[in-house]
C-alpha atoms as a PDB file:
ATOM      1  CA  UNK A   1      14.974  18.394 -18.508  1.00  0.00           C
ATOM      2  CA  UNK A   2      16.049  14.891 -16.343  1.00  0.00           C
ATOM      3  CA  UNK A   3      18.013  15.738 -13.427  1.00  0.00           C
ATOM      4  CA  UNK A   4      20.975  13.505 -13.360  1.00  0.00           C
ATOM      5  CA  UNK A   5      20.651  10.277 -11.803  1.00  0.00           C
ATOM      6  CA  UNK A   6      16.741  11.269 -11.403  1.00  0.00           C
ATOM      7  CA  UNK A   7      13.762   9.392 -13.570  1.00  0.00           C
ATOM      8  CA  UNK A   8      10.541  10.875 -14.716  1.00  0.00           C
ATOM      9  CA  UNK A   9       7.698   9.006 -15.804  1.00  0.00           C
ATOM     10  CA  UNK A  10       4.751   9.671 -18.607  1.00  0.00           C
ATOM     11  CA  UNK A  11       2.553   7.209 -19.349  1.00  0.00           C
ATOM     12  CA  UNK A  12       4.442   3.594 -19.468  1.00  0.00           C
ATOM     13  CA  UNK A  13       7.692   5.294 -20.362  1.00  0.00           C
ATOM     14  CA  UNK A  14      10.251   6.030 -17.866  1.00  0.00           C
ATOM     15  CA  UNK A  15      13.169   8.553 -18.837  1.00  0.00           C
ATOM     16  CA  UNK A  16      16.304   8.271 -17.306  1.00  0.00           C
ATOM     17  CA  UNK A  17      19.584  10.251 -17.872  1.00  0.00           C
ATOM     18  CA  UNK A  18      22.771   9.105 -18.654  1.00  0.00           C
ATOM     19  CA  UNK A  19      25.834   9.860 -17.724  1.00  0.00           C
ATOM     20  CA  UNK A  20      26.549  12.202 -20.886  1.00  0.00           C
ATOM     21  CA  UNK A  21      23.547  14.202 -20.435  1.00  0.00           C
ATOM     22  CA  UNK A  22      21.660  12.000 -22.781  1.00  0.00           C
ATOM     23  CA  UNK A  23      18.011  11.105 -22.189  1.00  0.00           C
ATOM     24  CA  UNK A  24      16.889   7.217 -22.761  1.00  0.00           C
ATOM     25  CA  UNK A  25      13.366   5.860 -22.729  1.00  0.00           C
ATOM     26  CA  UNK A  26      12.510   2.372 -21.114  1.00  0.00           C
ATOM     27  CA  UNK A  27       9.165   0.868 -21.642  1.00  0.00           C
ATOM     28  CA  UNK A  28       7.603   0.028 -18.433  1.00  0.00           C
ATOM     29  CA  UNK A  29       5.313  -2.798 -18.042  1.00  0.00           C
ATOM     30  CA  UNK A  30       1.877  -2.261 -16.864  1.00  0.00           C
ATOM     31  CA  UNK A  31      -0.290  -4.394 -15.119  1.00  0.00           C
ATOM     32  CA  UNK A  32      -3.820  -2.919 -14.621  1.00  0.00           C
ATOM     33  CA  UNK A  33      -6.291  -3.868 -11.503  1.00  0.00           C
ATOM     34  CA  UNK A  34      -9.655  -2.309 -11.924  1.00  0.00           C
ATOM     35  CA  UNK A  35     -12.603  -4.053  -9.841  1.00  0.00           C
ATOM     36  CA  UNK A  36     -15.432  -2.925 -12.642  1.00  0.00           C
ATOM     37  CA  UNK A  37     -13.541  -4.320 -15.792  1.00  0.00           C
ATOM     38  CA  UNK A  38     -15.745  -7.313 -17.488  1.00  0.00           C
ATOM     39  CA  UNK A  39     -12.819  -8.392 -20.133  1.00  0.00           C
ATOM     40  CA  UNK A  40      -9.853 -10.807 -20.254  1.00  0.00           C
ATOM     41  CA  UNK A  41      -9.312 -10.289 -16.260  1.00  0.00           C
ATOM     42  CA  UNK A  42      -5.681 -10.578 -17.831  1.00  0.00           C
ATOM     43  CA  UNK A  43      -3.734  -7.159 -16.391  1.00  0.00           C
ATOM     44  CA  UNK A  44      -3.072  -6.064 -19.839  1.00  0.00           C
ATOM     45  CA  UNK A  45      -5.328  -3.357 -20.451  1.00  0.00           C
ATOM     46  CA  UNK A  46      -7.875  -1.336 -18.528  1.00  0.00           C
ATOM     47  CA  UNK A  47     -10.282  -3.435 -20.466  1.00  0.00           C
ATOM     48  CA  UNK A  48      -9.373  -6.296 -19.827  1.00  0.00           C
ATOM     49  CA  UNK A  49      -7.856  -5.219 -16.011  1.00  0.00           C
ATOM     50  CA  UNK A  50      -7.926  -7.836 -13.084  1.00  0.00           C
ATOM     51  CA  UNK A  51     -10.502  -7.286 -11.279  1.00  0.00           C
ATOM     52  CA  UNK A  52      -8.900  -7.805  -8.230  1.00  0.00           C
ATOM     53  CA  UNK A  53      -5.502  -7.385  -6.883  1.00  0.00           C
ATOM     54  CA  UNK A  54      -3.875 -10.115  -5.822  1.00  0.00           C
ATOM     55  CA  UNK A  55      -3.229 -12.059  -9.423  1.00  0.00           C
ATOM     56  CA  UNK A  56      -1.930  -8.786 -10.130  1.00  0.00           C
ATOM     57  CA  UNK A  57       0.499  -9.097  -7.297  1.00  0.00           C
ATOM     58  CA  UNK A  58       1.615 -12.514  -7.717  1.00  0.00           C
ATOM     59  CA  UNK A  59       2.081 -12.218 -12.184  1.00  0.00           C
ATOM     60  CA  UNK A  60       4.253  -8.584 -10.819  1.00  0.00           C
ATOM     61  CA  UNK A  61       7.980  -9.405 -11.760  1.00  0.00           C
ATOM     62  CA  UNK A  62      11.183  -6.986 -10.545  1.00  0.00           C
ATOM     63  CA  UNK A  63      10.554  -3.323 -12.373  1.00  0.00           C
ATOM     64  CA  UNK A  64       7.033  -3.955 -13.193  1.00  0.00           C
ATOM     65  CA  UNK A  65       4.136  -1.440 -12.169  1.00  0.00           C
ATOM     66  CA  UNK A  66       0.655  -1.842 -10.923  1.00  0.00           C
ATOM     67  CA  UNK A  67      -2.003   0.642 -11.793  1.00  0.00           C
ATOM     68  CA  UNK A  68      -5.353   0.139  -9.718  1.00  0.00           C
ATOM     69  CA  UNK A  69      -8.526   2.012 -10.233  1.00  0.00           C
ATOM     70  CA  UNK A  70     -10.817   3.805  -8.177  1.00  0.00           C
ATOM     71  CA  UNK A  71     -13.147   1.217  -5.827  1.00  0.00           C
ATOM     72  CA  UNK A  72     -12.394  -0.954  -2.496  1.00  0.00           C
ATOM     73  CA  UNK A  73      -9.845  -3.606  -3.018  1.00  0.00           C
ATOM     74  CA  UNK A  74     -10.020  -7.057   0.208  1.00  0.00           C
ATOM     75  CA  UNK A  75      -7.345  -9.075   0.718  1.00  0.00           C
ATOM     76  CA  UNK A  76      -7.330 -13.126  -0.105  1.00  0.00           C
ATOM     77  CA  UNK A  77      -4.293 -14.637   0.614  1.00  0.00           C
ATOM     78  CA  UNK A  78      -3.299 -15.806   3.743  1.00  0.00           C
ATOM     79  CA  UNK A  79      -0.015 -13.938   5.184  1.00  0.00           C
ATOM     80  CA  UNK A  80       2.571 -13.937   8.081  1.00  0.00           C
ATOM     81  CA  UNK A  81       0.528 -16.340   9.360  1.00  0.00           C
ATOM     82  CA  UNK A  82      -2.531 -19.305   8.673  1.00  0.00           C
ATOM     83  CA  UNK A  83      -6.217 -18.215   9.066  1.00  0.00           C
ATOM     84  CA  UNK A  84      -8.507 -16.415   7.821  1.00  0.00           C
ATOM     85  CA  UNK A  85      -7.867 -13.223   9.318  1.00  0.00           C
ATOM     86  CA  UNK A  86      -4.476 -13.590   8.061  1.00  0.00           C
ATOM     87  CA  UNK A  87      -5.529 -12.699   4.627  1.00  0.00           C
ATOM     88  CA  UNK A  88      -3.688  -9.359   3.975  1.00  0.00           C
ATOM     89  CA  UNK A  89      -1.606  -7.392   1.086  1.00  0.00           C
ATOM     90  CA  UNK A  90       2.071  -7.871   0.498  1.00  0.00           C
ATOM     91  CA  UNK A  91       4.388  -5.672  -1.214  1.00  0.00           C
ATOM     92  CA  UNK A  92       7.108  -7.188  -3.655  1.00  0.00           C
ATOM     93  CA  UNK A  93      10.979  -5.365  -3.815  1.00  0.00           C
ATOM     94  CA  UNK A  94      11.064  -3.794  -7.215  1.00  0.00           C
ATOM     95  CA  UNK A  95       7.496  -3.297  -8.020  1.00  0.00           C
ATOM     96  CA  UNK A  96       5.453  -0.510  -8.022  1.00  0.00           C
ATOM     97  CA  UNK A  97       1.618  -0.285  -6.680  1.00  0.00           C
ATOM     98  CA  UNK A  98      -0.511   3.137  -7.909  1.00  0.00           C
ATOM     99  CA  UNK A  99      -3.662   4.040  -7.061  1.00  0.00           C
ATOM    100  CA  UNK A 100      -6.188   6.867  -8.623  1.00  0.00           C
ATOM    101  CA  UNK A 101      -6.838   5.907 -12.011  1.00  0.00           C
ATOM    102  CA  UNK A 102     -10.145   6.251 -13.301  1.00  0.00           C
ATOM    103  CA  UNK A 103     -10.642   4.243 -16.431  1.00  0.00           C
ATOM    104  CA  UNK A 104     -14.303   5.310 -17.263  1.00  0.00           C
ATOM    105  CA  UNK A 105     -12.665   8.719 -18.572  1.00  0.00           C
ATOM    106  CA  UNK A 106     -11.009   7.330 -21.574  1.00  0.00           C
ATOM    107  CA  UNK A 107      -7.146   6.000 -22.436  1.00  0.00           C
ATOM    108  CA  UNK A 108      -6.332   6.641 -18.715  1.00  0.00           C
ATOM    109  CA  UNK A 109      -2.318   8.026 -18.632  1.00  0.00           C
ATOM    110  CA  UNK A 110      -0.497   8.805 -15.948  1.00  0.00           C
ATOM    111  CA  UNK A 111      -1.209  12.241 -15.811  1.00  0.00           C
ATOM    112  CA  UNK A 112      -4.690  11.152 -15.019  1.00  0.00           C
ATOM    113  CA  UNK A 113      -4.178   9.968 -11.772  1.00  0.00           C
ATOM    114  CA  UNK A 114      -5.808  11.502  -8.819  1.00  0.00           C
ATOM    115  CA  UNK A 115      -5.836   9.652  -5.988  1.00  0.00           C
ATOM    116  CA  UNK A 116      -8.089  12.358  -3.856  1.00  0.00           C
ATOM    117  CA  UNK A 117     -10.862  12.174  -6.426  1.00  0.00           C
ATOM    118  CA  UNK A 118     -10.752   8.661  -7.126  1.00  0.00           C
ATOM    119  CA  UNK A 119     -10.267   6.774  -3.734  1.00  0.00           C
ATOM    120  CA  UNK A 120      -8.784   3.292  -3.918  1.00  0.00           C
ATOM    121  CA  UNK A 121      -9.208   1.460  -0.819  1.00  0.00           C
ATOM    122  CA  UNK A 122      -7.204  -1.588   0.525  1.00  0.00           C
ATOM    123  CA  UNK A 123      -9.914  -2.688   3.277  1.00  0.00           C
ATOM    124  CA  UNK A 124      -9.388  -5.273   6.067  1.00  0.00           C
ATOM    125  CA  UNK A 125     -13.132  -5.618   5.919  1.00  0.00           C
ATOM    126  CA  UNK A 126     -12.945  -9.042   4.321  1.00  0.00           C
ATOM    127  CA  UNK A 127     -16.085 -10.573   6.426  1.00  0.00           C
ATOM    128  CA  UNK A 128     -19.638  -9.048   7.577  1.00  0.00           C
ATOM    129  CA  UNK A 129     -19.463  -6.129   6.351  1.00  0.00           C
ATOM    130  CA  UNK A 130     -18.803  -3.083   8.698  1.00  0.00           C
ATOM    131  CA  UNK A 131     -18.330  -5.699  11.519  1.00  0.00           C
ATOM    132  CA  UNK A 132     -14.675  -5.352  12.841  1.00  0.00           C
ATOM    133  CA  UNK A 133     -14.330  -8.534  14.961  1.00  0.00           C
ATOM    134  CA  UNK A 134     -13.794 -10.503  11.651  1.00  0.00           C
ATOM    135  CA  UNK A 135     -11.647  -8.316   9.788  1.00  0.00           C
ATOM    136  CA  UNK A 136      -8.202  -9.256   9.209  1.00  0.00           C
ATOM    137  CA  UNK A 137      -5.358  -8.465  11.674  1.00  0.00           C
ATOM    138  CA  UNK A 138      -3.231  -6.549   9.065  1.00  0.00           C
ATOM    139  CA  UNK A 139      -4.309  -4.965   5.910  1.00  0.00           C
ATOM    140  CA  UNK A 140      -0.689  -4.800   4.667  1.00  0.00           C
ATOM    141  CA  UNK A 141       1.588  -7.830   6.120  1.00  0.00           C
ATOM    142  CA  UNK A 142       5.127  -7.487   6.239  1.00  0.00           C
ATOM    143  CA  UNK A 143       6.732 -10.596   8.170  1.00  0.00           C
ATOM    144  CA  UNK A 144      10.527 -10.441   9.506  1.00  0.00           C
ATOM    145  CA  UNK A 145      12.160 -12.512   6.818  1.00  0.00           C
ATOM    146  CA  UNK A 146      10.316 -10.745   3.241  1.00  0.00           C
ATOM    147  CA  UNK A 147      13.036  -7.954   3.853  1.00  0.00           C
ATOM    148  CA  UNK A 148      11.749  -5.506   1.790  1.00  0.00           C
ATOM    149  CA  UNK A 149      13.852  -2.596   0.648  1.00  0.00           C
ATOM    150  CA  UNK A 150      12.938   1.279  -1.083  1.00  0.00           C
ATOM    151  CA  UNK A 151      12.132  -0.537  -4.179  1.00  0.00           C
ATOM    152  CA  UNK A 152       8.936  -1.834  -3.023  1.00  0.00           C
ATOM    153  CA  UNK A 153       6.041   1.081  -3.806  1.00  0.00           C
ATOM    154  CA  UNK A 154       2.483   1.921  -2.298  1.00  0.00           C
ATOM    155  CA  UNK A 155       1.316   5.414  -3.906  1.00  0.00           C
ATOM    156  CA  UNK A 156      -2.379   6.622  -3.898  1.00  0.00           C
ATOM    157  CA  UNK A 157      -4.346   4.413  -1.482  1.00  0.00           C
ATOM    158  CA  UNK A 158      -6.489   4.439   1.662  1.00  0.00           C
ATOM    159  CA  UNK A 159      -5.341   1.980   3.840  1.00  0.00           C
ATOM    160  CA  UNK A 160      -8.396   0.910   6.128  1.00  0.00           C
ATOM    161  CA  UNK A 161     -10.070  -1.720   8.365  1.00  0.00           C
ATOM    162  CA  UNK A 162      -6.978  -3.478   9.776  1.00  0.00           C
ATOM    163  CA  UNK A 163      -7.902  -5.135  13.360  1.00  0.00           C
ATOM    164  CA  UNK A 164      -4.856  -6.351  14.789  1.00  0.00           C
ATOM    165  CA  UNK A 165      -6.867  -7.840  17.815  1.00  0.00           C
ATOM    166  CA  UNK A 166      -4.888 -11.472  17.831  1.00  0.00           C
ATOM    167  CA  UNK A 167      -2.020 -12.595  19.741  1.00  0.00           C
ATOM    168  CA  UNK A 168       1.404 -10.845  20.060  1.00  0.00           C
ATOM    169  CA  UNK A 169       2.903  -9.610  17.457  1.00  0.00           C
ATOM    170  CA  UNK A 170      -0.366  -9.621  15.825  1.00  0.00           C
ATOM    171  CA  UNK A 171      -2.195  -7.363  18.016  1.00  0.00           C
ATOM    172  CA  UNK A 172       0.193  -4.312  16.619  1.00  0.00           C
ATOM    173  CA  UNK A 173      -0.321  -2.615  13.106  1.00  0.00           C
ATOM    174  CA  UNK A 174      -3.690  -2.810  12.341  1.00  0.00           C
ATOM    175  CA  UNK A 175      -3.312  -1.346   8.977  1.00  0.00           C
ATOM    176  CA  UNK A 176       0.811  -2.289   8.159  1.00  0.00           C
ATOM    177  CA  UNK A 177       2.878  -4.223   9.729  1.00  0.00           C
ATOM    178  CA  UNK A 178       6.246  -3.928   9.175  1.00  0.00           C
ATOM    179  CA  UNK A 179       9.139  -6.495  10.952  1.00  0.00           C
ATOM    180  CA  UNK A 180      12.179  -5.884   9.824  1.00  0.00           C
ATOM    181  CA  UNK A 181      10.822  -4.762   6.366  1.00  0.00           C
ATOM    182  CA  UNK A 182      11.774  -1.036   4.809  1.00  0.00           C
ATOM    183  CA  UNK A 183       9.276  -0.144   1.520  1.00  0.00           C
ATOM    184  CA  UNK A 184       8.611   3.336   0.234  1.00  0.00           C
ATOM    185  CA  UNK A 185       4.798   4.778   0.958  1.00  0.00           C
ATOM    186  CA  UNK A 186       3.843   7.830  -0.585  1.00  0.00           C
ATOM    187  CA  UNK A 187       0.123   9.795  -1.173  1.00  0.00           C
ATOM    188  CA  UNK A 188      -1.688   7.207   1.602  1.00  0.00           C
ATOM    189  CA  UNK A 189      -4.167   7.644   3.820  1.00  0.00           C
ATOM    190  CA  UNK A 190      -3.977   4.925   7.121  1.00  0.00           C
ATOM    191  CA  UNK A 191      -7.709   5.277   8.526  1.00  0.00           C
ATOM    192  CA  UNK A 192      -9.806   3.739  11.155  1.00  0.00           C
ATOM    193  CA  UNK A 193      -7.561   0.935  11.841  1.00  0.00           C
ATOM    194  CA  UNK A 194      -6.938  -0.636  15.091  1.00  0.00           C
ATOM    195  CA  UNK A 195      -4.795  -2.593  17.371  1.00  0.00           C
ATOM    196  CA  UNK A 196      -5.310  -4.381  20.613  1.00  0.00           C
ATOM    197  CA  UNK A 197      -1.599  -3.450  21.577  1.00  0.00           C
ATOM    198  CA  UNK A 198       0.313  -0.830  19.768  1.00  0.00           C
ATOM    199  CA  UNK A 199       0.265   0.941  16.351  1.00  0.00           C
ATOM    200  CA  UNK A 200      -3.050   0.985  15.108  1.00  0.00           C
ATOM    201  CA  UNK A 201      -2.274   2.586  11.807  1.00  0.00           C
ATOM    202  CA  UNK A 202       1.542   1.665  11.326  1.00  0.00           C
ATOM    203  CA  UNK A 203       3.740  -1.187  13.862  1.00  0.00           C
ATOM    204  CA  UNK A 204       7.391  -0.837  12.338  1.00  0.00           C
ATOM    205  CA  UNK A 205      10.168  -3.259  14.337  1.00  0.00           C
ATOM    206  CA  UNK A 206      13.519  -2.568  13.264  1.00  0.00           C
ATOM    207  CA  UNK A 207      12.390  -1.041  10.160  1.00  0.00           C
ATOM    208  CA  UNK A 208      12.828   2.017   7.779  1.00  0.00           C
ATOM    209  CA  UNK A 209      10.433   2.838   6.051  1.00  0.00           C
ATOM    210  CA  UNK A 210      10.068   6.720   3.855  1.00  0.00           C
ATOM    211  CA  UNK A 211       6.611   7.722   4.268  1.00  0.00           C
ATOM    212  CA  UNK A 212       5.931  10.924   2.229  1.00  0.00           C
ATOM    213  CA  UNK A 213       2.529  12.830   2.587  1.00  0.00           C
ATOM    214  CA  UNK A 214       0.441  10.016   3.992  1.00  0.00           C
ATOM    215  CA  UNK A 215      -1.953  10.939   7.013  1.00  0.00           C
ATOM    216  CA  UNK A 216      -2.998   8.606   9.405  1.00  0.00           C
ATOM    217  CA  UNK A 217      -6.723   9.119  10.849  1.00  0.00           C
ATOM    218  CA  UNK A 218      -9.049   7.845  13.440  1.00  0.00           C
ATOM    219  CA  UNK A 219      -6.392   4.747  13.938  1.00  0.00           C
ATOM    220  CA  UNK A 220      -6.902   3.628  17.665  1.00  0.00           C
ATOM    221  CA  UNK A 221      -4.505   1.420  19.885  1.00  0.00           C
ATOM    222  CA  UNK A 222      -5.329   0.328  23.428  1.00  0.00           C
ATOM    223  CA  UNK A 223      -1.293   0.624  24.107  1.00  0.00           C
ATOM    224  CA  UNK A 224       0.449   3.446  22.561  1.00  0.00           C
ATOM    225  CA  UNK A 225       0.680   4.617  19.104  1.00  0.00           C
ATOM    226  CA  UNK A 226      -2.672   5.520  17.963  1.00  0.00           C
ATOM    227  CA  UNK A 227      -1.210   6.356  14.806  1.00  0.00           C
ATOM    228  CA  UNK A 228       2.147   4.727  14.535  1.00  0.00           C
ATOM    229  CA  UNK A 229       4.251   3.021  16.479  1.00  0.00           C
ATOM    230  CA  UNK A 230       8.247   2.332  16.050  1.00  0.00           C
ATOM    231  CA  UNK A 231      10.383   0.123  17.694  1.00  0.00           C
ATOM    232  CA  UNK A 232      14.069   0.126  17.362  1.00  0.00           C
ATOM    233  CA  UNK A 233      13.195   1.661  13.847  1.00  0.00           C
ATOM    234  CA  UNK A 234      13.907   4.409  11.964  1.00  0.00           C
ATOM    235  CA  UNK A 235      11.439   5.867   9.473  1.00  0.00           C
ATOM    236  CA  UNK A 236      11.502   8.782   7.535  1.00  0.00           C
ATOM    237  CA  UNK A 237       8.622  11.261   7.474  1.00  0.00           C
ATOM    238  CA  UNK A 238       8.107  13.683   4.972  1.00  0.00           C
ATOM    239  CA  UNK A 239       4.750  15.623   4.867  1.00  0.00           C
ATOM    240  CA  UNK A 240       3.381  13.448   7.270  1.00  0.00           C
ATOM    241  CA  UNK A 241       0.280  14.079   9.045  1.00  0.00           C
ATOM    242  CA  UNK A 242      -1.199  12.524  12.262  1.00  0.00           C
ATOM    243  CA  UNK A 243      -4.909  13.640  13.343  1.00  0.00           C
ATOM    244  CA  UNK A 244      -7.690  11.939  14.872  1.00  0.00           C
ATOM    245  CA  UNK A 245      -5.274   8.508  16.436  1.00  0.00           C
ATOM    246  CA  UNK A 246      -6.160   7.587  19.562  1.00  0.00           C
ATOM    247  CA  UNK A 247      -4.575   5.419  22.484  1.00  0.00           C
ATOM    248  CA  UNK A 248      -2.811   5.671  25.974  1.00  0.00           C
ATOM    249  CA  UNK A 249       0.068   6.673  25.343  1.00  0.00           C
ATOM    250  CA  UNK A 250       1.150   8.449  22.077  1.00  0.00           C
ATOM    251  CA  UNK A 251      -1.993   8.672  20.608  1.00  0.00           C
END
């Protein structure tokens, strides 16, 4: 049974109640990131998945879902600022991003998803491997301006190697940044990302974000905020768990 004015999803079908008690199924469409597929590298199946995330982001329209498989997924494209270590993830308003499939076990649904048994990682690590200094400054980069609201979606990923080490503001938010931008993050994991400043794992300026069972981990800042820091901003944490963050003040 739909609550009222709740959806439930199965597979690419949402259901959604009406006002008369009625049930009505939408199809949702799809687009499917997987680094290990070798077809199309069109987002329309598992076989033929992107293999990375970013066309995935930019074909995304309003109400569309991305489902990305298990592996370690680097940034490309150069945002809230030029240079290299610029290159970070955006979130678009109305679409969904969902970690945890594993396409190797079949016609994956999305009852299959487990994001604790099949990690997907958005890494900052996007130059000598497992050396920091050239990492880029945000994994996630969300610039005063994009204005992103609840309908933007980030669900079943670890968020690591984010080294906000540049100037002000970039040397907050090592793993999101957030200015003046509000998206929904649920079933996350912000680890081992860092910040010259403040907010290793999470910066948030006036923003407002709902975080819902994320943890943040071993995030560092040589300020305050280890694990998150908020500024004039007013999140919402539900099941939230800090361990591990170091810095300062507030670690």
């Amino acid at each position: 049974r739909v609550q009222p004015g709740r959806d439930r999803q199965a597979g690419g079908i949402i259901f959604t109640s009406e006002a008369n008690g009625s049930v009505r199924a939408a199809a949702v469409n799809i687009l499917y990131v997987d680094a290990d597929a070798s077809g199309a590298n069109n987002g329309a199946s598992w076989a033929d998945a992107f293999a990375s995330l970013q066309p995935a982001l930019d074909a995304a329209a309003v109400g569309d879902q991305i489902w990305v498989a298990e592996g370690t997924y680097t940034p490309t494209v150069e945002h809230c600022a030029s240079g290299e270590r610029f290159k970070s993830f955006q979130l678009k308003d109305g679409v969904a991003l969902y970690g945890g499939f594993d396409p190797t076990i079949g016609d994956t649904a999305w009852e299959d998803r487990d994001w604790v048994s099949n990690p997907t990682l958005l890494s900052g690590d996007i130059g000598t491997p497992a050396n920091v200094t050239d990492n880029s400054y945000h994994v996630i980069c969300h610039p005063d301006g994009l204005a992103l609201d609840s309908s933007a979606v980030l669900d079943g990923f670890t968020i690591t190697g984010g080294n906000a080490n540049g100037s002000s503001p970039h040397d907050s938010g090592g793993g999101m940044f957030n200015y003046n931008n509000s998206p929904t993050l649920s079933n996350l994991t912000f680890f081992s990302n860092t910040a010259t400043f403040t907010g290793g794992g999470m910066y948030n300026p006036l923003s407002s974000p709902t975080l819902t069972d994320v943890t943040f981990s071993a995030n560092t800042a040589g300020d305050s905020g280890g694990g998150m820091r908020n500024a004039y901003s007013t999140p919402t944490l539900i099941g939230v768990t800090f361990s591990g963050n170091t810095a300062n003040y507030g670690g």
